[in-house]
C-alpha atoms as a PDB file:
ATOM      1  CA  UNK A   1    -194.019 -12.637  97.428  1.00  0.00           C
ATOM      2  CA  UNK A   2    -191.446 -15.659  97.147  1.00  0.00           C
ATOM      3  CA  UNK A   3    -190.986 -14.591  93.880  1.00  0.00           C
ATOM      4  CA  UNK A   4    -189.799 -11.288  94.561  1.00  0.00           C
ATOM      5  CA  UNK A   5    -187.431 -12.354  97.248  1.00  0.00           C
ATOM      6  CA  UNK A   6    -185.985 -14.828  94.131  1.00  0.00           C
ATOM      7  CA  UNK A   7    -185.820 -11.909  92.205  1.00  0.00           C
ATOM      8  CA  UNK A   8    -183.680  -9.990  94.879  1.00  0.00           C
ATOM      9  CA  UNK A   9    -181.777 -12.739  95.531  1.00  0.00           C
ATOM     10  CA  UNK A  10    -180.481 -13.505  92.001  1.00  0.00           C
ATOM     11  CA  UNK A  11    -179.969  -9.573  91.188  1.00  0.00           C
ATOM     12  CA  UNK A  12    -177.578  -9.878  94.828  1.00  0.00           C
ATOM     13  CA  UNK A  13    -176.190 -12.493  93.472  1.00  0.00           C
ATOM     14  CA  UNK A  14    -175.428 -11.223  90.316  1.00  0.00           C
ATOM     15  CA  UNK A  15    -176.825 -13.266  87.894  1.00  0.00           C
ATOM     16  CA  UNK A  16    -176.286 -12.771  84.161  1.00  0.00           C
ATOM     17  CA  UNK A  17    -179.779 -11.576  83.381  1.00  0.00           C
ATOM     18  CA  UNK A  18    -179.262  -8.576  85.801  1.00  0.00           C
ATOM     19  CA  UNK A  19    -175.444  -7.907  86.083  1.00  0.00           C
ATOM     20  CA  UNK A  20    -174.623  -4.137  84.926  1.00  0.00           C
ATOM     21  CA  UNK A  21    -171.011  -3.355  83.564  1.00  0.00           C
ATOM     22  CA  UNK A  22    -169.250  -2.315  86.067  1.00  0.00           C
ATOM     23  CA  UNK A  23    -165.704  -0.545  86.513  1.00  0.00           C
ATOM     24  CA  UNK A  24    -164.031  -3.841  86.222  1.00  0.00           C
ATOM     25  CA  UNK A  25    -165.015  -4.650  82.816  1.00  0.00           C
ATOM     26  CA  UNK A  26    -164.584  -1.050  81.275  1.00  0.00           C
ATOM     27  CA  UNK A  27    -161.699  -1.304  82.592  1.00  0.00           C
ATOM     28  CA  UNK A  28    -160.729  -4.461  80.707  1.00  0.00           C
ATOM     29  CA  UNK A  29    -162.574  -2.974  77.989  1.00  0.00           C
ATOM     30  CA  UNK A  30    -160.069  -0.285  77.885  1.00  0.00           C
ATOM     31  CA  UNK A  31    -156.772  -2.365  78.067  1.00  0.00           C
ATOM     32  CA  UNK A  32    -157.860  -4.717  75.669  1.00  0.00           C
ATOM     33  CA  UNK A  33    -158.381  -1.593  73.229  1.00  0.00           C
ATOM     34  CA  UNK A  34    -154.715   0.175  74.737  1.00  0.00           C
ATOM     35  CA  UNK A  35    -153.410  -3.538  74.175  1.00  0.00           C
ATOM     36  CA  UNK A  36    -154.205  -4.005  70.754  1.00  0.00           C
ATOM     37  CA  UNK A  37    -153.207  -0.046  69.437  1.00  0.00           C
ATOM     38  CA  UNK A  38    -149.970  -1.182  70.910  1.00  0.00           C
ATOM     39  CA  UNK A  39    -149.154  -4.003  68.850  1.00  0.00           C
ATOM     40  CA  UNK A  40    -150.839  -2.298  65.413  1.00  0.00           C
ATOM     41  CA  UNK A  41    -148.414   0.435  66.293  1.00  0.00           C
ATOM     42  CA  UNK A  42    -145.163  -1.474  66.487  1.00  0.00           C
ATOM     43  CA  UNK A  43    -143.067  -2.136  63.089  1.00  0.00           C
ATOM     44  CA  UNK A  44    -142.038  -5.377  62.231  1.00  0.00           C
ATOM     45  CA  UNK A  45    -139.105  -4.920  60.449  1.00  0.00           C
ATOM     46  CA  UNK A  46    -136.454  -8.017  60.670  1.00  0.00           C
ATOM     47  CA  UNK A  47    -132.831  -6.489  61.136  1.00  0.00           C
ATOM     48  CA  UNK A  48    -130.383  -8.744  59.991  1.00  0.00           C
ATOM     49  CA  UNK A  49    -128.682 -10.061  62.575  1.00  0.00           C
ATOM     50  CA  UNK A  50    -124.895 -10.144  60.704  1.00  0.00           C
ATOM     51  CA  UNK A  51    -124.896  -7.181  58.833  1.00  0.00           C
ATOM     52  CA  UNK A  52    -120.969  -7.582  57.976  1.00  0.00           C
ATOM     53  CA  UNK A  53    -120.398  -7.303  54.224  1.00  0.00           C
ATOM     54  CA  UNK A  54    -118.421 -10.126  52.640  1.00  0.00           C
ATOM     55  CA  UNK A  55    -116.536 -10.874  49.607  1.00  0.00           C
ATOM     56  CA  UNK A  56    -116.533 -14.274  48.377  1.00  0.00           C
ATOM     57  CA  UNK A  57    -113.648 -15.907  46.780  1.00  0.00           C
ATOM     58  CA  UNK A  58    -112.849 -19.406  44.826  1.00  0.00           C
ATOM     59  CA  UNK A  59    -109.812 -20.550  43.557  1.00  0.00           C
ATOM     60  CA  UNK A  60    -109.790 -22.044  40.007  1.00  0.00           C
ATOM     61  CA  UNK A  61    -107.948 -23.892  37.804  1.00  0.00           C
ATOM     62  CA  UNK A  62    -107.111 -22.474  34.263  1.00  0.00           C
ATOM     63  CA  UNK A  63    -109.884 -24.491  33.142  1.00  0.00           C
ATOM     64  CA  UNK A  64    -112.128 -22.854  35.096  1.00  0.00           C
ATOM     65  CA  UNK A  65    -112.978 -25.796  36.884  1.00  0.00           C
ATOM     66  CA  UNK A  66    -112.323 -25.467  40.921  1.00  0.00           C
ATOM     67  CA  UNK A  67    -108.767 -25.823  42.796  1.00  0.00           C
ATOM     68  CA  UNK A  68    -107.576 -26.990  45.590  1.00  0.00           C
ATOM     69  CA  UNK A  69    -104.850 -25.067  47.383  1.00  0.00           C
ATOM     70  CA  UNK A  70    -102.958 -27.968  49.635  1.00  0.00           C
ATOM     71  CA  UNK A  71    -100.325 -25.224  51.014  1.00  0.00           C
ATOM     72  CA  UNK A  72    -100.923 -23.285  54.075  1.00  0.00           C
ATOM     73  CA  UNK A  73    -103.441 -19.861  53.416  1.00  0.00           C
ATOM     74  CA  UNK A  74    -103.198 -16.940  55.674  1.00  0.00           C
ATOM     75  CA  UNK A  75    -104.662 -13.161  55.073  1.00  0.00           C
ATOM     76  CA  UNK A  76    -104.288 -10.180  56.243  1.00  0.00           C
ATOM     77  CA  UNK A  77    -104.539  -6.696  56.225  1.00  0.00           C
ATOM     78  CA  UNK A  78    -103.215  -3.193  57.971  1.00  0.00           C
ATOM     79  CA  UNK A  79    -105.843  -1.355  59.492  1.00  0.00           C
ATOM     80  CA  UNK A  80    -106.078   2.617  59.311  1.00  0.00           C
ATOM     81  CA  UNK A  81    -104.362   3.183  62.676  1.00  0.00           C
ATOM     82  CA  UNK A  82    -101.067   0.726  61.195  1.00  0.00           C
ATOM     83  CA  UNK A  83    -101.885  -2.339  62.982  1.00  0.00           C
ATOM     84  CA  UNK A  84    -102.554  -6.242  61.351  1.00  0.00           C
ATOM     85  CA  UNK A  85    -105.517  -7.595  61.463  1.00  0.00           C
ATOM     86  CA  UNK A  86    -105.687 -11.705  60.301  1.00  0.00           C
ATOM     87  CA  UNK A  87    -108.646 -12.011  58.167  1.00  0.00           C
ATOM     88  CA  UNK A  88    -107.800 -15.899  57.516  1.00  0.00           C
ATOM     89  CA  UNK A  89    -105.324 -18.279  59.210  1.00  0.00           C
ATOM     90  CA  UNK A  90    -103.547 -21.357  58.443  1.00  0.00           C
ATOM     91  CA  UNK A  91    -106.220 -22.144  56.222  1.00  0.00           C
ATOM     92  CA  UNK A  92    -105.453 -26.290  54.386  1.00  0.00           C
ATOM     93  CA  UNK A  93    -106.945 -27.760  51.845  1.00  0.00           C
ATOM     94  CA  UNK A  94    -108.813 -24.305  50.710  1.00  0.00           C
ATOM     95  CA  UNK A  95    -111.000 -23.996  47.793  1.00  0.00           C
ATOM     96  CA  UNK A  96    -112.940 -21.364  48.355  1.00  0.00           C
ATOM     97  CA  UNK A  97    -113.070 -18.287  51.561  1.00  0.00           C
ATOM     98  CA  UNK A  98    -115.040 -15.499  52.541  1.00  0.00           C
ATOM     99  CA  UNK A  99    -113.154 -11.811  53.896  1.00  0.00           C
ATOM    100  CA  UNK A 100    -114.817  -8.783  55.359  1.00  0.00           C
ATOM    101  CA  UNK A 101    -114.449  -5.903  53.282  1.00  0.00           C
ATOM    102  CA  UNK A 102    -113.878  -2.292  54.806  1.00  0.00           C
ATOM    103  CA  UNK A 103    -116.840   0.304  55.193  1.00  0.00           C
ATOM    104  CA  UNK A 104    -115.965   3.119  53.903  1.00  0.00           C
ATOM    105  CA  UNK A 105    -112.275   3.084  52.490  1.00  0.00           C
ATOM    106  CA  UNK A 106    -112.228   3.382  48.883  1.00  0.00           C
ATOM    107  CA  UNK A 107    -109.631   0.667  48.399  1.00  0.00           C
ATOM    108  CA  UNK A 108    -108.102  -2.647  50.595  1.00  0.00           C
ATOM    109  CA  UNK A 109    -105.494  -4.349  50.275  1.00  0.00           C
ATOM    110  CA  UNK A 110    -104.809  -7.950  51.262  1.00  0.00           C
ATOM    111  CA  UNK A 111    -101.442  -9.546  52.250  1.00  0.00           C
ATOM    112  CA  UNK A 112    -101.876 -13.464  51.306  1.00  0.00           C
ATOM    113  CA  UNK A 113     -99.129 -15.525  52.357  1.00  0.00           C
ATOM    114  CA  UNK A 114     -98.561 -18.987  51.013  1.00  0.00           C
ATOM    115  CA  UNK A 115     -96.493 -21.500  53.056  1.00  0.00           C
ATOM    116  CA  UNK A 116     -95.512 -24.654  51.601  1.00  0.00           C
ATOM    117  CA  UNK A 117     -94.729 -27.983  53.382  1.00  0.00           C
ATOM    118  CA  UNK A 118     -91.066 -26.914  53.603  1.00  0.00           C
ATOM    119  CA  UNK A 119     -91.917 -23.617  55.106  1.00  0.00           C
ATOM    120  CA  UNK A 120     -91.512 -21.786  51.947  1.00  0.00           C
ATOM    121  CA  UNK A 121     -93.132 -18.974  51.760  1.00  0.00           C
ATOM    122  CA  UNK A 122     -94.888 -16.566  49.003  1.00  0.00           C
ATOM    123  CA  UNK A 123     -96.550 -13.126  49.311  1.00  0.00           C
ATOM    124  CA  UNK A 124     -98.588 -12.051  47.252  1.00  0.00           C
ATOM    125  CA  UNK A 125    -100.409  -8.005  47.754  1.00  0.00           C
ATOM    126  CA  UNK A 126    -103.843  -7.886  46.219  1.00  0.00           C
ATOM    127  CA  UNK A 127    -105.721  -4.515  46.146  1.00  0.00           C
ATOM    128  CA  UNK A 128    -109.310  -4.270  45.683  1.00  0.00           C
ATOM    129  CA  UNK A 129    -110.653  -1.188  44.966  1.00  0.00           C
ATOM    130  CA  UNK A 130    -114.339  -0.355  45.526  1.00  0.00           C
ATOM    131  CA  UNK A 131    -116.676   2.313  45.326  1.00  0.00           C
ATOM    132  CA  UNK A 132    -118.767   2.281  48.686  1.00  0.00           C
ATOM    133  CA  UNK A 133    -122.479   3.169  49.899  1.00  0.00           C
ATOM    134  CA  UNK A 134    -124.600   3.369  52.735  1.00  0.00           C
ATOM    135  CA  UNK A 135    -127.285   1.084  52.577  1.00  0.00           C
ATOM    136  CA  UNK A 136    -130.574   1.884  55.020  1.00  0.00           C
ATOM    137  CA  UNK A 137    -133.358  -0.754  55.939  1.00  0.00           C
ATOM    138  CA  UNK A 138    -135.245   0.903  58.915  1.00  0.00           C
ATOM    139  CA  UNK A 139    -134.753   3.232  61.611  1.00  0.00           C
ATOM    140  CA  UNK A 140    -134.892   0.452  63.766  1.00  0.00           C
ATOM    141  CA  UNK A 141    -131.597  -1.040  61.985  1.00  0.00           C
ATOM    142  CA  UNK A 142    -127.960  -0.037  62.297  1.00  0.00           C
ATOM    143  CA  UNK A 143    -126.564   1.308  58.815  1.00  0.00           C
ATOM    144  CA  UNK A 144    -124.345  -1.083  56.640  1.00  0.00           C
ATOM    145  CA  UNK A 145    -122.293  -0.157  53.382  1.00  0.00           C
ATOM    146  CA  UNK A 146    -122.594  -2.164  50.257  1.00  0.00           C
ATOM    147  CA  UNK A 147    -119.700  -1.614  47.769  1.00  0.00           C
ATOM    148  CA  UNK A 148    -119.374  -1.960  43.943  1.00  0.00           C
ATOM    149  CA  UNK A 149    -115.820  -3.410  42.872  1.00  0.00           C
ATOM    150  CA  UNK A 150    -114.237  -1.078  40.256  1.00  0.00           C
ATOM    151  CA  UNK A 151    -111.102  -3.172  39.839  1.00  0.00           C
ATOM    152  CA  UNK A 152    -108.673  -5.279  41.425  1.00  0.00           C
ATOM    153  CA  UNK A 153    -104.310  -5.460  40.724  1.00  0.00           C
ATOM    154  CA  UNK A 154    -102.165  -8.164  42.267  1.00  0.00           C
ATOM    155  CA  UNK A 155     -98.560  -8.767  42.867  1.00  0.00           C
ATOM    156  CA  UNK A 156     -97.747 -12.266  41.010  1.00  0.00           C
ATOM    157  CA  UNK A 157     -95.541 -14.065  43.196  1.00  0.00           C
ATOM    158  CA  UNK A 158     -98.429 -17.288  43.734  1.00  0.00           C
ATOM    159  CA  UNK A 159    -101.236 -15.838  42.093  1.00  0.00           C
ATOM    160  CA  UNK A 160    -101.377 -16.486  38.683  1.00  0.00           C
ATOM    161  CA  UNK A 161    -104.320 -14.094  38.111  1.00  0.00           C
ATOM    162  CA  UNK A 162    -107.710 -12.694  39.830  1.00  0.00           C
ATOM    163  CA  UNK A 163    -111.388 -12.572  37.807  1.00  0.00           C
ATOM    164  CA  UNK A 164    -114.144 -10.200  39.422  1.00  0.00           C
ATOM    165  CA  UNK A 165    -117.112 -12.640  38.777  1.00  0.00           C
ATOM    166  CA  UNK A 166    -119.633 -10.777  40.803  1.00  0.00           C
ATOM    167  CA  UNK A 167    -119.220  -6.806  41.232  1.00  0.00           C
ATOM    168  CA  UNK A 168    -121.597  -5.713  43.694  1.00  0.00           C
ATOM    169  CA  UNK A 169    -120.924  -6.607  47.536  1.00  0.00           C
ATOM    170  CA  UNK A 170    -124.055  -6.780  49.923  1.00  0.00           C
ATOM    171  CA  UNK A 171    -125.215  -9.418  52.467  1.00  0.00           C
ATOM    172  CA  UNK A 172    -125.212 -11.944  49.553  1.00  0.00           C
ATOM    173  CA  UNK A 173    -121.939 -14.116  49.514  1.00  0.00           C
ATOM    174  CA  UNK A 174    -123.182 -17.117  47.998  1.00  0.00           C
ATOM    175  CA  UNK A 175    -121.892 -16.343  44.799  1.00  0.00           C
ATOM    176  CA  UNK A 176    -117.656 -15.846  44.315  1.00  0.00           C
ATOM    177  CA  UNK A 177    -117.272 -12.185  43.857  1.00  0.00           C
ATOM    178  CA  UNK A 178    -113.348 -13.580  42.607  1.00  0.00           C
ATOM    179  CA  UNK A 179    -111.566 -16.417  40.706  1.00  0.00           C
ATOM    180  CA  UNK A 180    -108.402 -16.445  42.053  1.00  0.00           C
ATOM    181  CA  UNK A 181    -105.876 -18.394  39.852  1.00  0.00           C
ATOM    182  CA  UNK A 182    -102.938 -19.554  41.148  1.00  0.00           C
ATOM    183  CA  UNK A 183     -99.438 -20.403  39.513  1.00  0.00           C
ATOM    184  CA  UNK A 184     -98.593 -24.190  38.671  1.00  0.00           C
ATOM    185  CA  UNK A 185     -97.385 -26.153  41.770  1.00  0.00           C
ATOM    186  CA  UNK A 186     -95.046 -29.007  42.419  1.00  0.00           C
END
């Protein structure tokens, strides 16, 4: 008879031997199982977090080897609605610089304007035409344009010449897309 009230008194209790599943544990059961779906379901697709296009450029001596432009650098460009925009300014001591390039317009043109230590100054127009295309990663992910550079003109007031070393424009602007080579300086 003690037995029995041992018996009754562990199944009260609730040990291990004797516990049925309850609610509580399906219940876990079930959001475990809603937990995990979740997760398998999600993508995991990495937006880039700048996904502004740039072109690269270096400046060169007629060598080829790299240049060092001592003189003050500053770039712009007009904007569709007629209004500046300064993609670079009062750059010293420049050897190399990065510029946005538009989305969709099928040609830019920069404005670079070279100041020397006696406040002379030289403008120079560059135009860079481009053929441009959407570029889609996800759904998830805002679209970007990459571009293709069909050819580039100059004004030669300070620039000697420009070399398209790279053609196609995408997220990639390790690698100079231009050699810009300027005219001899004092």
């Amino acid at each position: 008879m003690q037995r029995q009230q041992e018996k009754r008194l562990n199944t009260a209790a609730g040990s291990p031997s004797h516990r049925k599943p309850g609610r509580g544990g399906r219940l876990q059961a079930a959001f475990l199982m809603a937990a995990t779906l979740t997760a398998a379901a999600c993508s995991s697709v990495d937006c880039p977090v700048q996904n502004t296009v740039y072109t690269s450029y270096g400046l060169h001596k007629a060598g080829g080897e790299r240049d060092t432009l001592r003189d003050t650098l500053t770039i712009t460009t007009t904007r569709r609605d007629g209004t500046d925009s300064v993609l670079l300014n009062r750059s010293v001591n420049t050897t190399s610089f990065e510029l946005p390039i538009s989305y969709t317009d099928p040609e830019d043109t920069l404005f670079f304007y070279i100041t020397d230590t006696l406040l002379n100054t030289s403008i120079d127009t560059v135009y860079v035409r481009k053929d441009n295309y959407p570029h889609f990663e996800s759904v998830d992910c805002n679209i970007s344009f990459f571009h293709y550079i069909t050819a580039v003109r100059w004004t030669r007031n300070a620039i000697d010449s420009i070399a398209v070393n790279k053609q196609h424009v995408d997220y990639d602007a390790s690698t100079e897309h231009f050699h810009l080579y300027l005219k001899a300086r004092p």
